[in-house]
C-alpha atoms as a PDB file:
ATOM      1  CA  UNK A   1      48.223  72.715  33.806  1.00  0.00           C
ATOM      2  CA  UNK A   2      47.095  70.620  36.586  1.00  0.00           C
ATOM      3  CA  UNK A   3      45.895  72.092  39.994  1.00  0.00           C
ATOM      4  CA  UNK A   4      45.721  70.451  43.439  1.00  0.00           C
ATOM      5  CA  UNK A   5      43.498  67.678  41.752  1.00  0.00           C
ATOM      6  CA  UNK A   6      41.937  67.053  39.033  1.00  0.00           C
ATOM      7  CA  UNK A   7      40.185  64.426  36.806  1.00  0.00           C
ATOM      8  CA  UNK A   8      39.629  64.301  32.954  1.00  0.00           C
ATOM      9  CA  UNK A   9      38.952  62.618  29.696  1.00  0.00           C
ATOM     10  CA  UNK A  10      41.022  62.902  27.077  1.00  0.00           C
ATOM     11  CA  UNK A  11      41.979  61.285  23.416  1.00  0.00           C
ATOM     12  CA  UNK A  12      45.465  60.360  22.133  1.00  0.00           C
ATOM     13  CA  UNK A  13      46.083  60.051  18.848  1.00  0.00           C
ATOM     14  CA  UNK A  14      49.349  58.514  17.630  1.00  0.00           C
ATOM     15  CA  UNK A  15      50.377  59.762  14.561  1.00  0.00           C
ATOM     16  CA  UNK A  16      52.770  57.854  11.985  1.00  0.00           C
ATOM     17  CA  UNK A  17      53.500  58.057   8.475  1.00  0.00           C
ATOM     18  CA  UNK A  18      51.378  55.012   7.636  1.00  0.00           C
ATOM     19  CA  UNK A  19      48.728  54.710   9.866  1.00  0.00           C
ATOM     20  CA  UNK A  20      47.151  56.288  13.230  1.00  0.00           C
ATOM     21  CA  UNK A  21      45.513  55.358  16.500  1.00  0.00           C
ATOM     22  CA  UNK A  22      43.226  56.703  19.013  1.00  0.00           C
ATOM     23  CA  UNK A  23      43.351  55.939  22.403  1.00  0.00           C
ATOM     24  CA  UNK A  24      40.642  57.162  25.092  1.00  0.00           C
ATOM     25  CA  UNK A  25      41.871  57.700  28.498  1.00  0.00           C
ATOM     26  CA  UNK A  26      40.510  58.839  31.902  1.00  0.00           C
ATOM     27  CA  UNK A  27      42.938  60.293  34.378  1.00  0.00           C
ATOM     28  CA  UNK A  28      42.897  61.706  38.319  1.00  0.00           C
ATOM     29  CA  UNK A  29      46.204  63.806  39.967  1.00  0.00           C
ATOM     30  CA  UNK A  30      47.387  65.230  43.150  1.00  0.00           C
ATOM     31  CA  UNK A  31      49.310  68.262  43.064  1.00  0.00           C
ATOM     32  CA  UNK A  32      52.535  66.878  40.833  1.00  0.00           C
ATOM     33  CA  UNK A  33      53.179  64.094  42.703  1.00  0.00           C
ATOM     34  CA  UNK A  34      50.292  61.690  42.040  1.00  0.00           C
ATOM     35  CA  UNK A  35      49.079  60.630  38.493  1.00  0.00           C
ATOM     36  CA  UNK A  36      46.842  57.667  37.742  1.00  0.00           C
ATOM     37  CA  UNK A  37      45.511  57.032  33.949  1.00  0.00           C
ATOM     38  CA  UNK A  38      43.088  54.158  33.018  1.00  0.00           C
ATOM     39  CA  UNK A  39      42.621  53.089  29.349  1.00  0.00           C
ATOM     40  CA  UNK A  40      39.124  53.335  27.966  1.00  0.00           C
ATOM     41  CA  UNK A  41      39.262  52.455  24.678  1.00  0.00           C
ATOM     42  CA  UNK A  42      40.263  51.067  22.111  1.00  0.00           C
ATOM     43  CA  UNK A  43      38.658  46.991  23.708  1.00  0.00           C
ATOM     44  CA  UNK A  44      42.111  45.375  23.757  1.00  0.00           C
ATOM     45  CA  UNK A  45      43.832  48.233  25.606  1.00  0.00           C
ATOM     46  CA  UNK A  46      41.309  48.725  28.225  1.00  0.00           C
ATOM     47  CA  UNK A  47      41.312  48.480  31.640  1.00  0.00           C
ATOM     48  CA  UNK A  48      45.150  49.203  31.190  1.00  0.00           C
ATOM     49  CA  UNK A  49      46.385  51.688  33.970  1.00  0.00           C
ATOM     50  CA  UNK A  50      49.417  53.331  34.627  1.00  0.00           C
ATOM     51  CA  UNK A  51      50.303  54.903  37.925  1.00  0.00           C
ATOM     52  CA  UNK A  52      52.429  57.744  38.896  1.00  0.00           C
ATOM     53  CA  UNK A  53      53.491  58.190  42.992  1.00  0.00           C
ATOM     54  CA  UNK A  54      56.064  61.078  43.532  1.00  0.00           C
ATOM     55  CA  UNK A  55      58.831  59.553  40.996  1.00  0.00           C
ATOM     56  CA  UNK A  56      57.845  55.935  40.545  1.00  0.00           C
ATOM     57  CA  UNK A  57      56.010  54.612  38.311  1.00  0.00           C
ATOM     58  CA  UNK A  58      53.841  51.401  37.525  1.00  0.00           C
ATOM     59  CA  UNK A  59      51.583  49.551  34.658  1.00  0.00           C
ATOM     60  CA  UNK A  60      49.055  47.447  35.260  1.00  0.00           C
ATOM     61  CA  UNK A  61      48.201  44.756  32.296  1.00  0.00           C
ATOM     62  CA  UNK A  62      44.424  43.627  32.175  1.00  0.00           C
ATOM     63  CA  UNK A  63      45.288  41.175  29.903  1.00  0.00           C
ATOM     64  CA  UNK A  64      48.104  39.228  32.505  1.00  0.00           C
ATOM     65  CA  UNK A  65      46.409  40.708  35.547  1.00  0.00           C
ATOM     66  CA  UNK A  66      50.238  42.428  36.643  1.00  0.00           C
ATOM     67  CA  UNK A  67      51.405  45.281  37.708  1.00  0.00           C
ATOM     68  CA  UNK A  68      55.299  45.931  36.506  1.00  0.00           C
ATOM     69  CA  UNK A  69      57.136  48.719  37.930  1.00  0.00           C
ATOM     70  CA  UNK A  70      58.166  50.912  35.283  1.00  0.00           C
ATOM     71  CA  UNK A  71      62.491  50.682  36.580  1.00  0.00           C
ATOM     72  CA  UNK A  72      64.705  53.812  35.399  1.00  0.00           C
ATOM     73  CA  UNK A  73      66.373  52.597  32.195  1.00  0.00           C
ATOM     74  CA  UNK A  74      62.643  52.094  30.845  1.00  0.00           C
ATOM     75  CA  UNK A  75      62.035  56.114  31.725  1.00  0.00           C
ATOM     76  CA  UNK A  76      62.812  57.018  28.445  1.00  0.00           C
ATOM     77  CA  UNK A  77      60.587  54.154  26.218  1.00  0.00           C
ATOM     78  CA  UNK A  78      57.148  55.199  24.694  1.00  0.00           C
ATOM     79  CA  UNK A  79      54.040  55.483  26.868  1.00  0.00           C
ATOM     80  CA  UNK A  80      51.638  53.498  24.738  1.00  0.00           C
ATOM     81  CA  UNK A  81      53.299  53.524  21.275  1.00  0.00           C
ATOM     82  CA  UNK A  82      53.062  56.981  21.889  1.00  0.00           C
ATOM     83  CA  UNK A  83      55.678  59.993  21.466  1.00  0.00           C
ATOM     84  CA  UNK A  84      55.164  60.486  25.358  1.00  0.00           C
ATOM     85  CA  UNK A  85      57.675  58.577  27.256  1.00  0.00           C
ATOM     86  CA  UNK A  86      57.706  57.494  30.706  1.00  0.00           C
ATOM     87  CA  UNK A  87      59.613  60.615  31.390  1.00  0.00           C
ATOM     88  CA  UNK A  88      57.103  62.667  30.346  1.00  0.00           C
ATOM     89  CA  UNK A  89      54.693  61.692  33.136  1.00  0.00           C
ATOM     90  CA  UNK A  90      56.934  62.495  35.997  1.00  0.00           C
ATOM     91  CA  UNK A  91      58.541  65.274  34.958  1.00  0.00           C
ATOM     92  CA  UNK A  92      56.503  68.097  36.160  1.00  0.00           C
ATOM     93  CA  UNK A  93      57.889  67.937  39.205  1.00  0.00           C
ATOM     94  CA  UNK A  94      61.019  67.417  38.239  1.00  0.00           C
ATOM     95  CA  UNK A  95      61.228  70.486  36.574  1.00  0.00           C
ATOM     96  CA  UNK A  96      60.542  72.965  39.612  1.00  0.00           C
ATOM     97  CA  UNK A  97      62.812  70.675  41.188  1.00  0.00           C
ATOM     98  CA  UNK A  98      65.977  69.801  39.283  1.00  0.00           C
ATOM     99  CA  UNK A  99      66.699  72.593  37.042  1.00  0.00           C
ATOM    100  CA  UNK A 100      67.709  76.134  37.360  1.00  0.00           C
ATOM    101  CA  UNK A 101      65.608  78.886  35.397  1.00  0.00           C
ATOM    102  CA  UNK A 102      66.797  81.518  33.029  1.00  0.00           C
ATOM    103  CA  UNK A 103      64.762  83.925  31.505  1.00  0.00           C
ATOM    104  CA  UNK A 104      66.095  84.232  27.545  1.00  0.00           C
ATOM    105  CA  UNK A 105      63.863  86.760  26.448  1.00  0.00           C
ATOM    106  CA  UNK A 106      60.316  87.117  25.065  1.00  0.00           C
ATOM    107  CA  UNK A 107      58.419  86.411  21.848  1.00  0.00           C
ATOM    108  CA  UNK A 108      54.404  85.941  20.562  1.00  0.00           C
ATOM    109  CA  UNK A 109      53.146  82.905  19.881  1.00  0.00           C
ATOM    110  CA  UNK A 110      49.142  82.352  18.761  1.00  0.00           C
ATOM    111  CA  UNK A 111      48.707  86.207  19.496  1.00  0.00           C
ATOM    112  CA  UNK A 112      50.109  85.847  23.170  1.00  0.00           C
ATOM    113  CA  UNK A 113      53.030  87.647  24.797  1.00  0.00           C
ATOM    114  CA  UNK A 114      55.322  84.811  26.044  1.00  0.00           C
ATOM    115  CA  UNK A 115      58.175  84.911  27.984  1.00  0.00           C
ATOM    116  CA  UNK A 116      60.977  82.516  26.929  1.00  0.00           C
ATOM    117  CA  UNK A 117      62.874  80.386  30.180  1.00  0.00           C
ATOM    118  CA  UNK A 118      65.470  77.805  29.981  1.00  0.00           C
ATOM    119  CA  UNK A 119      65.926  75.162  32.011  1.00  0.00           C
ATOM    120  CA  UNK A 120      69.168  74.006  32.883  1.00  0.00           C
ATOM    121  CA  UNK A 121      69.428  70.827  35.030  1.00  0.00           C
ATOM    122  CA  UNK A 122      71.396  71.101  38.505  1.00  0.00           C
ATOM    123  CA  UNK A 123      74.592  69.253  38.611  1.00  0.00           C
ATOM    124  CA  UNK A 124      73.156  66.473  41.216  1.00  0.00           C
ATOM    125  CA  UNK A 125      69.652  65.773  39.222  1.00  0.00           C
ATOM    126  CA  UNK A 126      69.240  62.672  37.824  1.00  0.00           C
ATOM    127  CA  UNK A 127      67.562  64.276  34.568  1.00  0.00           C
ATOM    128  CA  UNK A 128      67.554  63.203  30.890  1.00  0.00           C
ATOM    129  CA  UNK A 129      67.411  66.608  29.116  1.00  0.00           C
ATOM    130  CA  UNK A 130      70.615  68.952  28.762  1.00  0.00           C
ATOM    131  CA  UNK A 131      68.038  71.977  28.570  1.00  0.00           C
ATOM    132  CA  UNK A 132      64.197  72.362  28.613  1.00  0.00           C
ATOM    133  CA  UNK A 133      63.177  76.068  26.388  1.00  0.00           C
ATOM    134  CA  UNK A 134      60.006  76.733  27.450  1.00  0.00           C
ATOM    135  CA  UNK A 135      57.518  79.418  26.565  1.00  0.00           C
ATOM    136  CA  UNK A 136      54.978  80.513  28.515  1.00  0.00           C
ATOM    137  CA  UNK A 137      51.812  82.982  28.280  1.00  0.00           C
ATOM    138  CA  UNK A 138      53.074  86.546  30.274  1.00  0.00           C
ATOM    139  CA  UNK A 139      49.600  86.992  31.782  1.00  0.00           C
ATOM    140  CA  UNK A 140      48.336  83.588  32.655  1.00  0.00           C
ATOM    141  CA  UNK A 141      51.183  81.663  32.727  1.00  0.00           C
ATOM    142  CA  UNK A 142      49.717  79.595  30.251  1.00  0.00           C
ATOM    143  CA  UNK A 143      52.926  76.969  28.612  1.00  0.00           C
ATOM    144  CA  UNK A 144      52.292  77.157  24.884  1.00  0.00           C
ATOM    145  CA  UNK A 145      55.507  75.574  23.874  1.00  0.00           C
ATOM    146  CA  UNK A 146      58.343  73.062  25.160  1.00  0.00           C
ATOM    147  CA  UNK A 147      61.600  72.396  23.439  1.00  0.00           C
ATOM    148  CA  UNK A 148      63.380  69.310  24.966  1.00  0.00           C
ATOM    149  CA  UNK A 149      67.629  68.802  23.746  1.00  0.00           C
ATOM    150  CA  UNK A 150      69.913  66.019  24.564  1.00  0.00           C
ATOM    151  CA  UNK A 151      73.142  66.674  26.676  1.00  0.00           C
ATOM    152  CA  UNK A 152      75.055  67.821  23.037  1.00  0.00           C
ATOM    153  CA  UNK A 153      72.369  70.413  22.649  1.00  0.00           C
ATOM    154  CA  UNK A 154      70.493  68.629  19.476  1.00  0.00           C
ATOM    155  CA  UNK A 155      67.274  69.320  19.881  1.00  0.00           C
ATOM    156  CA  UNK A 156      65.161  65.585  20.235  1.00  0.00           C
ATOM    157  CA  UNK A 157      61.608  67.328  20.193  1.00  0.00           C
ATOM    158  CA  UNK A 158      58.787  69.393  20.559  1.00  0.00           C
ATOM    159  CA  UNK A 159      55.810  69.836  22.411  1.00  0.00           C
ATOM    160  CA  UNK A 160      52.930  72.799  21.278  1.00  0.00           C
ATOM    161  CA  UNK A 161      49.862  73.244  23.454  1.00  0.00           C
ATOM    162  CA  UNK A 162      46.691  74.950  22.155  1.00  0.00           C
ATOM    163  CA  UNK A 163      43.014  75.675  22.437  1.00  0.00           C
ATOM    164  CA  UNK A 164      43.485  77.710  25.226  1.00  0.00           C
ATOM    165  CA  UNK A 165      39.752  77.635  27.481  1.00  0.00           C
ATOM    166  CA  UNK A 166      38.716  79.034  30.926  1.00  0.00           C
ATOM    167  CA  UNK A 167      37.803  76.351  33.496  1.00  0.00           C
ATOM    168  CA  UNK A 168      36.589  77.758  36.522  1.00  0.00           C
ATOM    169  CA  UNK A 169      39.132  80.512  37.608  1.00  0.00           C
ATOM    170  CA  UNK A 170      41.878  79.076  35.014  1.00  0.00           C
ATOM    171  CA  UNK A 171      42.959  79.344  31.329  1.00  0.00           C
ATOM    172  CA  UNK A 172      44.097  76.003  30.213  1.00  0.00           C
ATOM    173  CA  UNK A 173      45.411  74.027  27.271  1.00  0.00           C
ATOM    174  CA  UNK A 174      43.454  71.560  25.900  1.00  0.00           C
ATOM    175  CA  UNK A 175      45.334  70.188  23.386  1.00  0.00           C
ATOM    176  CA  UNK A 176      48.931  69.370  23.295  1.00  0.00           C
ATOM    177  CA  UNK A 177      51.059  67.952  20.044  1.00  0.00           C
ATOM    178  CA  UNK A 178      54.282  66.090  20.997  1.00  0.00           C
ATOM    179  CA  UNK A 179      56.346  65.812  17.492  1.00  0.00           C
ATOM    180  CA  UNK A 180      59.827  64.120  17.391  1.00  0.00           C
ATOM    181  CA  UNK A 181      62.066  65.772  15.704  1.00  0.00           C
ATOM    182  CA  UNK A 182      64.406  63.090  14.603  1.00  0.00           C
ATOM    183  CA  UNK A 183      60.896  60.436  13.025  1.00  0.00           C
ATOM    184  CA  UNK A 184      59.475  63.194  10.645  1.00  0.00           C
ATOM    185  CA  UNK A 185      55.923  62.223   9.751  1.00  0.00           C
ATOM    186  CA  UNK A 186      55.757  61.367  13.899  1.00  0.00           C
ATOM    187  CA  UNK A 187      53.541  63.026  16.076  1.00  0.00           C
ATOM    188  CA  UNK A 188      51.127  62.388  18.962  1.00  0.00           C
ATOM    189  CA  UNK A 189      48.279  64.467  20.036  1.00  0.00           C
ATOM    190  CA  UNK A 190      46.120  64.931  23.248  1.00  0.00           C
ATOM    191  CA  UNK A 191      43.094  66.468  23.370  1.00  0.00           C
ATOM    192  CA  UNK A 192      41.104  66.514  26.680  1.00  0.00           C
ATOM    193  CA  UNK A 193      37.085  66.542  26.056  1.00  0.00           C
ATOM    194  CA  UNK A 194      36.374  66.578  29.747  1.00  0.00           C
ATOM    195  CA  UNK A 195      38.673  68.374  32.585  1.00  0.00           C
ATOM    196  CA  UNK A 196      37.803  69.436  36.100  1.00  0.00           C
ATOM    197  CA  UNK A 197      39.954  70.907  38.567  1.00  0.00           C
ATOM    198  CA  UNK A 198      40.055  70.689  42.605  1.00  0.00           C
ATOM    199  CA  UNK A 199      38.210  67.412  43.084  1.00  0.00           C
ATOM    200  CA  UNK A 200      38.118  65.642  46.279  1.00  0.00           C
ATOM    201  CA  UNK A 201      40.245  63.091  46.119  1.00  0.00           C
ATOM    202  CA  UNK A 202      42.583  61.258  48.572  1.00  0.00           C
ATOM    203  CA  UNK A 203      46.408  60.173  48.271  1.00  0.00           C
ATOM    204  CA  UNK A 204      45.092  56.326  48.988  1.00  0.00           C
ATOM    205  CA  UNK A 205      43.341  57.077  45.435  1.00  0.00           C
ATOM    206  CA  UNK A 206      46.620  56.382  44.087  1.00  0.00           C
ATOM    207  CA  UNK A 207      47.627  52.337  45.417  1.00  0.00           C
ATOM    208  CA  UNK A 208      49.211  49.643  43.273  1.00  0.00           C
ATOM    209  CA  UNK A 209      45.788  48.176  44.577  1.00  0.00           C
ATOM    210  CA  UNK A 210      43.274  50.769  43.081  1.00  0.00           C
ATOM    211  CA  UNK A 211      44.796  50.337  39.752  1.00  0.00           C
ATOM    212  CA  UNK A 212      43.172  46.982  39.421  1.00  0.00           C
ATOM    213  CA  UNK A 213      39.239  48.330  40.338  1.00  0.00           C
ATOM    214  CA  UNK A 214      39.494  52.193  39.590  1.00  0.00           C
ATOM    215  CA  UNK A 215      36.264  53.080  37.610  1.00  0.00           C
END
């Protein structure tokens, strides 16, 4: 979804069978490599950031004034409580990157013609999904669905993206549902209220020191 650069505003809502949360976030990104989000809202998560450069990744607490690099074995925790995990943040380059495509076949989801591609991770990537089955709009290329399984080929869980709106030259999902399959009740949706694309905006945007003053 995201092109060179963009910046948005978008709500999380965390799902469980109990209760549920909102969080509102503001985030800037360049190309896949560069991803910074900043926590709006709710009061005691705010000023919270989290940075993305190329593969790393780093949070920043407001409430210690740290930053703690975000170290491999913690790539697969939640983002936020959420059903996102670290992962999830830098893999968008991973997957052009580390996994061989297939094309399975097609199928219709919401009304559009989809074509349906595995992803198979190359022997020498250092990737946490066996396979990625992803399904993706024939005319736009528009993702409308992801399907992530472990390396025994259970399937862990789901994402489904929706409200599909054209920004500028693009069609684009703004809301995306990320249910695990294995915590039924679970789920954790994003909905972005604000998104623009092709900003001007520098690498040196995203520093370890910006996290602290971004606005």
């Amino acid at each position: 979804m995201r092109g060179k650069s963009t910046r948005s505003i978008a709500a999380m809502t965390i799902v469980k069978p109990s209760w549920s949360r909102t969080v509102e976030m503001k985030s800037w990104s360049l190309g896949n490599e560069f991803f910074l989000i900043k926590i709006l809202n709710p009061a005691r998560d705010a000023g919270n950031v989290t940075l993305k450069r190329e593969d790393e990744v780093w949070n920043y607490v407001r409430s210690i004034e740290r930053i703690i690099k975000i170290p491999p074995s913690m790539m697969m925790q939640s983002w936020m409580g959420s059903d996102f995990t670290n992962d999830d943040l830098v893999k968008e380059s991973s997957i052009v990157n580390d996994y061989t495509h297939e094309l399975l076949g097609d199928t219709i989801i919401d009304n559009y013609q989809c074509h349906i591609i595995q992803l198979n991770p190359k022997e020498s990537a250092a990737v946490v999904w066996g396979k990625i089955v992803s399904y993706i709009d024939k005319e736009n290329y528009i993702p409308l669905r992801h399907l992530y399984y472990d390396e025994d080929g259970y399937l862990i869980k789901g994402m489904e993206l929706s409200k599909i709106k054209k920004i500028g030259k693009r069609q684009v999902p703004l809301k995306m549902v990320m249910t695990p399959y294995d915590e039924p009740g679970n789920k954790t949706i994003i909905e972005y209220s604000e998104l623009e694309f092709d900003i001007d905006i520098e690498r040196s945007f995203f520093s370890q020191q910006n996290m602290k003053r971004v606005r």
